[in-house]
Protein backbone atom coordinates (compact mmCIF):
# COMPACT_ATOMS: atom_id res chain seq x y z
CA UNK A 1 0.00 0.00 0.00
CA UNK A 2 2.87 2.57 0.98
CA UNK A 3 4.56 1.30 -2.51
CA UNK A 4 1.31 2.31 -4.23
CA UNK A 5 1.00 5.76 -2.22
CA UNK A 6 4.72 6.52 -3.00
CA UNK A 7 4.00 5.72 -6.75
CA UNK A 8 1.34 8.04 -6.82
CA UNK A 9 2.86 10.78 -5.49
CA UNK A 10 5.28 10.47 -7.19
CA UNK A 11 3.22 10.48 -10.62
CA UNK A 12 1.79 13.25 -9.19
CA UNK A 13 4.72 15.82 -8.17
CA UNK A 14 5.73 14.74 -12.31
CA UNK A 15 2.59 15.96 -13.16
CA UNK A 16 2.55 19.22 -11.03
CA UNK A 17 6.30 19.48 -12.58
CA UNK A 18 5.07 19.56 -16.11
CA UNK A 19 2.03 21.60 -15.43
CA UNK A 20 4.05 24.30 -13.88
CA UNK A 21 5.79 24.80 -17.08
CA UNK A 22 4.76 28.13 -19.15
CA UNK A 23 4.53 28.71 -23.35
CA UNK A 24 7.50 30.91 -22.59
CA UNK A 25 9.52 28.35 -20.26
CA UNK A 26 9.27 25.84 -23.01
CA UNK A 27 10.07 27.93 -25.79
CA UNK A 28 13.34 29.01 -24.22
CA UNK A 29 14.24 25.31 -23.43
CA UNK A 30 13.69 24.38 -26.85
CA UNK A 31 15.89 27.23 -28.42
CA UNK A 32 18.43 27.09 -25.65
CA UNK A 33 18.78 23.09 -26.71
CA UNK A 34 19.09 24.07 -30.10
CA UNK A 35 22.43 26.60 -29.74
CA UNK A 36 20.57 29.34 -28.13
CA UNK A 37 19.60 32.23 -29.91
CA UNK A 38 22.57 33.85 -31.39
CA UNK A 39 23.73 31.20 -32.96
CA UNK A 40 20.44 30.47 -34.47
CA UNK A 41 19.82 34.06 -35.79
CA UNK A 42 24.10 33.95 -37.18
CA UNK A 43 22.70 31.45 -39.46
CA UNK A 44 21.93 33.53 -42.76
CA UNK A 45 21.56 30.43 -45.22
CA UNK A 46 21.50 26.94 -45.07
CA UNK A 47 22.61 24.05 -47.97
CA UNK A 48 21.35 20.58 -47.83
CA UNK A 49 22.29 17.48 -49.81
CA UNK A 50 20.83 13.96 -49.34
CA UNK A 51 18.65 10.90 -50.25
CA UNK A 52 14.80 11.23 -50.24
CA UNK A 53 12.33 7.72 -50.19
CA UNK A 54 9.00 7.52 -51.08
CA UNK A 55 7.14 4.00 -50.36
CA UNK A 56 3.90 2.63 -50.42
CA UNK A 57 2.34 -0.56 -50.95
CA UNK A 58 4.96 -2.92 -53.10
CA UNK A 59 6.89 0.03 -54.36
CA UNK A 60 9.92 2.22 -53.28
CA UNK A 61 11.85 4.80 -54.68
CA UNK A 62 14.85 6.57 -53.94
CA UNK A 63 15.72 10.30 -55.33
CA UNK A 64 19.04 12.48 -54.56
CA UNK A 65 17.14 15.62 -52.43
CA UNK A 66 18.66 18.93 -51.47
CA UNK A 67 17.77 21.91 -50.18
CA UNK A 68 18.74 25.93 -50.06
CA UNK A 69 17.17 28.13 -46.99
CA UNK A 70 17.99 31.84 -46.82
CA UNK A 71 16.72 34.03 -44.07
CA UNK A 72 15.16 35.99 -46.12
CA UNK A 73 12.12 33.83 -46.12
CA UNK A 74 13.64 32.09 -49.75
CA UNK A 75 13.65 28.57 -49.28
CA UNK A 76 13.89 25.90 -52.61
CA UNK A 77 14.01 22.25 -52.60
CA UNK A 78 15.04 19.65 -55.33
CA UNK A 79 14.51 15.52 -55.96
CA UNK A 80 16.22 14.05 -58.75
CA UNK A 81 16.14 10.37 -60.45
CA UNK A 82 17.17 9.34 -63.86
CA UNK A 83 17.92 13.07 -65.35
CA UNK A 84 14.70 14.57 -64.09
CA UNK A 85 14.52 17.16 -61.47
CA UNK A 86 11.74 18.54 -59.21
CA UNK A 87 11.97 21.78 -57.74
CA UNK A 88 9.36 23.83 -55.28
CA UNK A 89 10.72 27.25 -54.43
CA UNK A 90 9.66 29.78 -52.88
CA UNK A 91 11.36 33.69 -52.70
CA UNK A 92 9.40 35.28 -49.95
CA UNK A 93 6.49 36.24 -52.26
CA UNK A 94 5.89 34.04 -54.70
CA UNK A 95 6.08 30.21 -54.46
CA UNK A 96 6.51 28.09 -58.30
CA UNK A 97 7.12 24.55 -59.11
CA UNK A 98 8.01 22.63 -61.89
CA UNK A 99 7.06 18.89 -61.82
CA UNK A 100 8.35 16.84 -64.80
CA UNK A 101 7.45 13.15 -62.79
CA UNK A 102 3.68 14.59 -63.50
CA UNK A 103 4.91 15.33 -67.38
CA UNK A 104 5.14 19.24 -66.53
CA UNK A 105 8.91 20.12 -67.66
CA UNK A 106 7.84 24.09 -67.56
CA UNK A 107 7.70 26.47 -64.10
CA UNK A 108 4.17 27.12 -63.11
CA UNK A 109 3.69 29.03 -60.16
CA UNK A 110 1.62 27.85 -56.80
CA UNK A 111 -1.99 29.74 -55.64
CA UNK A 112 -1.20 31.51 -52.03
CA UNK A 113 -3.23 28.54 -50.63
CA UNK A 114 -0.55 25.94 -51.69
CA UNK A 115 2.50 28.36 -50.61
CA UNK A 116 1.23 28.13 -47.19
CA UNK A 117 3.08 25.00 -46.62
CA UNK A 118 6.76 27.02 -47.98
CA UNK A 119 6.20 30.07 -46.25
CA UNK A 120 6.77 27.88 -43.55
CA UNK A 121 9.81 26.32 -44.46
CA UNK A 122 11.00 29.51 -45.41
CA UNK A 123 11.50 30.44 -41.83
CA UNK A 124 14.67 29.39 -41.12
CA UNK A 125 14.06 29.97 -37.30
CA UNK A 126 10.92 27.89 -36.99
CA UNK A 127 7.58 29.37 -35.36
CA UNK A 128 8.54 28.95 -32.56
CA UNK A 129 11.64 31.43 -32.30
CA UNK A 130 9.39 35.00 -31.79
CA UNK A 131 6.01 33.68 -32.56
CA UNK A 132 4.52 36.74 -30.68
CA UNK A 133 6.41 38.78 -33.33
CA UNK A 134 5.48 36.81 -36.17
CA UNK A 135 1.65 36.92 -35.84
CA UNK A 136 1.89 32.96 -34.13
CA UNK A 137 -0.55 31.88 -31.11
CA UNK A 138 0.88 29.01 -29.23
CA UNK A 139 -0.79 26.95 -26.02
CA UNK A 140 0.85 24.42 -23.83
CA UNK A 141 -1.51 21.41 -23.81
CA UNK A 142 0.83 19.65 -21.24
CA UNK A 143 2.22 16.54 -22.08
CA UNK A 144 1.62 13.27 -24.60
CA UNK A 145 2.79 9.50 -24.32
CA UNK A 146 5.03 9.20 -27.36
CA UNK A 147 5.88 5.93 -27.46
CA UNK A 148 6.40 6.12 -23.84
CA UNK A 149 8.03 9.28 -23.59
CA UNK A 150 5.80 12.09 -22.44
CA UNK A 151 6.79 14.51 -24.76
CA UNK A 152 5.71 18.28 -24.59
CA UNK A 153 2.69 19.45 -26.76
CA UNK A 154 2.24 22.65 -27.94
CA UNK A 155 -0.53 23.56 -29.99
CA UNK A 156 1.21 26.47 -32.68
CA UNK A 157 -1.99 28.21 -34.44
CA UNK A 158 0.45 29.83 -37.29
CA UNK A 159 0.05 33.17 -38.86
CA UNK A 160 -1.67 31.76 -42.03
CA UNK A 161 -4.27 29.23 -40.32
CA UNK A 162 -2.42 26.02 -40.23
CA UNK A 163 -2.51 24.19 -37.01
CA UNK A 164 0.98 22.84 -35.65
CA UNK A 165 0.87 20.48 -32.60
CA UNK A 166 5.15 20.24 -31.74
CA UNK A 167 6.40 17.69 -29.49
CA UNK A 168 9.18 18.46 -27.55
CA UNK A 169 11.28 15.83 -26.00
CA UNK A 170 11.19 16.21 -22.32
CA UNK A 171 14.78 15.68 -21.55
CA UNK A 172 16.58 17.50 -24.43
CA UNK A 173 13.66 19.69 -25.18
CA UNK A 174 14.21 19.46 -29.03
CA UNK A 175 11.44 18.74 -31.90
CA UNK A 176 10.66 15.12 -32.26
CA UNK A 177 7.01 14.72 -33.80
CA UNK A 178 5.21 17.65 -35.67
CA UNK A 179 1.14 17.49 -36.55
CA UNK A 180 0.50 19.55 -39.12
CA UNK A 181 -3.37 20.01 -39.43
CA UNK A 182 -3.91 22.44 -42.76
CA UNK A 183 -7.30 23.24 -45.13
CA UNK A 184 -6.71 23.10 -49.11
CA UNK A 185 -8.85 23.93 -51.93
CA UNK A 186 -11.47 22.99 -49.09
CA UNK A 187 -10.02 19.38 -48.07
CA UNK A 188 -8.57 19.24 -44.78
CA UNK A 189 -5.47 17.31 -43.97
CA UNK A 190 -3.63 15.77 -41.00
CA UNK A 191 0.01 14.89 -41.66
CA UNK A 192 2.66 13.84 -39.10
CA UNK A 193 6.30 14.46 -39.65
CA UNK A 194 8.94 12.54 -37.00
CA UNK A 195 13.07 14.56 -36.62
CA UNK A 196 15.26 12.31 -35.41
CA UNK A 197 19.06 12.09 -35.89
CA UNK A 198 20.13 15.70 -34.53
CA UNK A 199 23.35 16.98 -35.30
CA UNK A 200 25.36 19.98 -35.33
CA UNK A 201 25.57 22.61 -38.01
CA UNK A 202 27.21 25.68 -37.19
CA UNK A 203 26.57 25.34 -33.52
CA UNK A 204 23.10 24.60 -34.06
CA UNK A 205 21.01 21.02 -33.88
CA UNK A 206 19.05 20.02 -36.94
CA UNK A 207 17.37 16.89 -37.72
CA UNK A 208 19.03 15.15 -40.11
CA UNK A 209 16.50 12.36 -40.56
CA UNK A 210 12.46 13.64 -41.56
CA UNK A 211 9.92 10.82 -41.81
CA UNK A 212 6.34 12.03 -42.98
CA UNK A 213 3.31 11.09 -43.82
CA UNK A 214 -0.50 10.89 -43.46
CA UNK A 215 -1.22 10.88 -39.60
CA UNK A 216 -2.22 7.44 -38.71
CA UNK A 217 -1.11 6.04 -42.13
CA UNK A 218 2.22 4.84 -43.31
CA UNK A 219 5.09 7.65 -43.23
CA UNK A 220 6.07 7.04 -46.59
CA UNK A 221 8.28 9.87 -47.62
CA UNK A 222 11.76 10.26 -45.83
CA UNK A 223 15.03 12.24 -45.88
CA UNK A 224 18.27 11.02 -44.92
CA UNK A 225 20.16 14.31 -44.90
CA UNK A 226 24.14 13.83 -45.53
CA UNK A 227 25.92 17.17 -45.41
CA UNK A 228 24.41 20.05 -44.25
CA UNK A 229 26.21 23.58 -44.80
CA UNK A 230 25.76 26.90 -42.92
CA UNK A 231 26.44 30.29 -44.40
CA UNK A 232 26.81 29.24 -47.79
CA UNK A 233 26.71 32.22 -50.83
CA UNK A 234 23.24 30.84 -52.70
CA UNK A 235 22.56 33.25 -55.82
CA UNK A 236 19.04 34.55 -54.92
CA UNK A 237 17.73 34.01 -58.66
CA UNK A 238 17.61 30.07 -57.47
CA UNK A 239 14.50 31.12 -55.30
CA UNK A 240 12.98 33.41 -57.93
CA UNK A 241 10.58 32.37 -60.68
CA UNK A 242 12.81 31.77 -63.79
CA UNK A 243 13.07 34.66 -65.94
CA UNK A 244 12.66 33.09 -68.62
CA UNK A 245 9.07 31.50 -67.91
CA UNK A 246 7.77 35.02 -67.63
C-alpha cells in the first residue's frame, strides 16, 4: 500500500512538474537546446544534400534531395532520379514549381493557398523562435505519451491558419514529432512528420533524418540528410521564378 501511495505521489509531483511549465519556459528550453539564440539568428543560409524515399504498398523509390534556406524567407528544394529534377521554391512572395514526374517540364507558379506550406519552411528559425512577433498563437496542452516518452505538446496556431501540434522531448527539449493540421482547396489534412538524428551545423542542432506522412497512415516519404552547410553564398535568382518562364 505505501509502494502504491509513493507511486502516486510520485506520478503526481511529475505531473505538477510539467504543469508548472509556461509557453515561454518551453520555448526558451527548446531554443536554448538548439544553440541558443545567437547562434540560431548567425545562421543567414543553409545548404542541404541527401537521399529522399517515397514507399507505399509494393513500391519504393529513392531520389538524390537537397535543399537551399535563406533568411530571407527564400527557401527551394530539389529531388532528382534518372535526369529529371523537381523543384518547389519559394522567394518570400511568390512560391513556383516545376514537376516533370507529373509530365510538366515548364515552371508554373503555386496559388497563395498551396504556398502556405513554404512560407513555412521559409523560416529558417521555426515558429517557434518570436512567434509573438510573427503573428503565431501558441498553447501548452501539457504533455503526450510518445511511445512512452511524455513529450511536450504545444498547440502552434500559425500566422496563415495552419494548425501545428510540436512535441518536444522532455529531456533535451528538441522537436521530435510535428502534426501539421492544414485546409486546401477545401479538403482538410492531418500529416505527421517525425526529426530524429540531430546533429550539429554551425553550432546549431538540426534533424538530419524527416519521416512524414498521413497521420495514422504509413510515413512514406523520408530524408536522410548527408551534409548540411551553414552560411553558404546561394545566388538569390535560385528562389525566384525563372526569368525566362515570364
Amino acid at each position: 500500500m505505501r509502494m502504491q501511495l509513493l507511486a502516486a505521489m510520485l506520478l503526481g509531483a511529475c505531473a505538477s512538474a510539467a504543469s508548472a511549465l509556461t509557453v515561454d519556459e518551453l520555448v526558451a528550453k527548446n531554443t536554448e537546446a538548439r544553440g541558443g539564440i545567437e547562434a540560431i539568428r548567425a545562421i543567414q543560409s543553409i545548404k542541404s544534400t541527401g537521399k529522399m524515399n517515397f514507399s507505399g504498398g509494393d513500391f519504393s523509390i529513392e531520389l538524390g534531395f537537397s535543399s537551399l534556406n535563406e533568411r530571407a524567407a527564400k527557401v527551394r528544394s530539389e529531388a532528382s532520379i534518372q535526369g529529371l529534377t523537381q523543384v518547389t521554391a519559394y522567394d518570400g512572395k511568390d512560391a513556383w514549381t516545376i514537376n516533370p514526374f507529373q509530365g510538366r517540364r515548364d515552371p508554373e507558379r503555386m496559388s497563395a493557398e498551396d504556398a502556405k506550406g513554404l512560407e513555412v519552411q521559409a523560416d529558417m528559425d521555426g515558429p517557434l523562435v518570436d512567434w509573438k512577433s510573427k503573428g503565431h498563437k501558441v498553447e501548452y496542452l501539457g504533455t503526450e505519451d510518445m511511445d512512452g516518452t511524455q513529450a511536450h505538446k504545444l498547440k502552434v496556431t500559425l500566422k496563415n491558419g495552419d494548425i501545428e501540434y510540436r512535441f518536444l522531448d522532455p529531456d533535451y527539449f528538441l522537436e521530435i514529432l510535428i502534426v501539421t493540421q492544414s485546409k486546401r482547396r477545401g479538403v482538410e489534412t492531418e500529416m505527421e512528420t517525425e526529426l530524429g538524428n540531430y546533429e550539429k551545423v554551425a553550432g546549431v542542432y538540426m534533424p538530419f533524418a524527416i519521416e512524414s506522412g498521413p497521420k495514422g497512415g504509413q510515413r512514406g516519404q523520408k530524408i536522410q540528410i548527408e551534409k548540411a552547410e551553414a552560411n553558404v553564398d546561394i545566388d538569390d535568382a535560385l528562389f525566384a521564378f525563372p526569368q525566362a518562364a515570364k
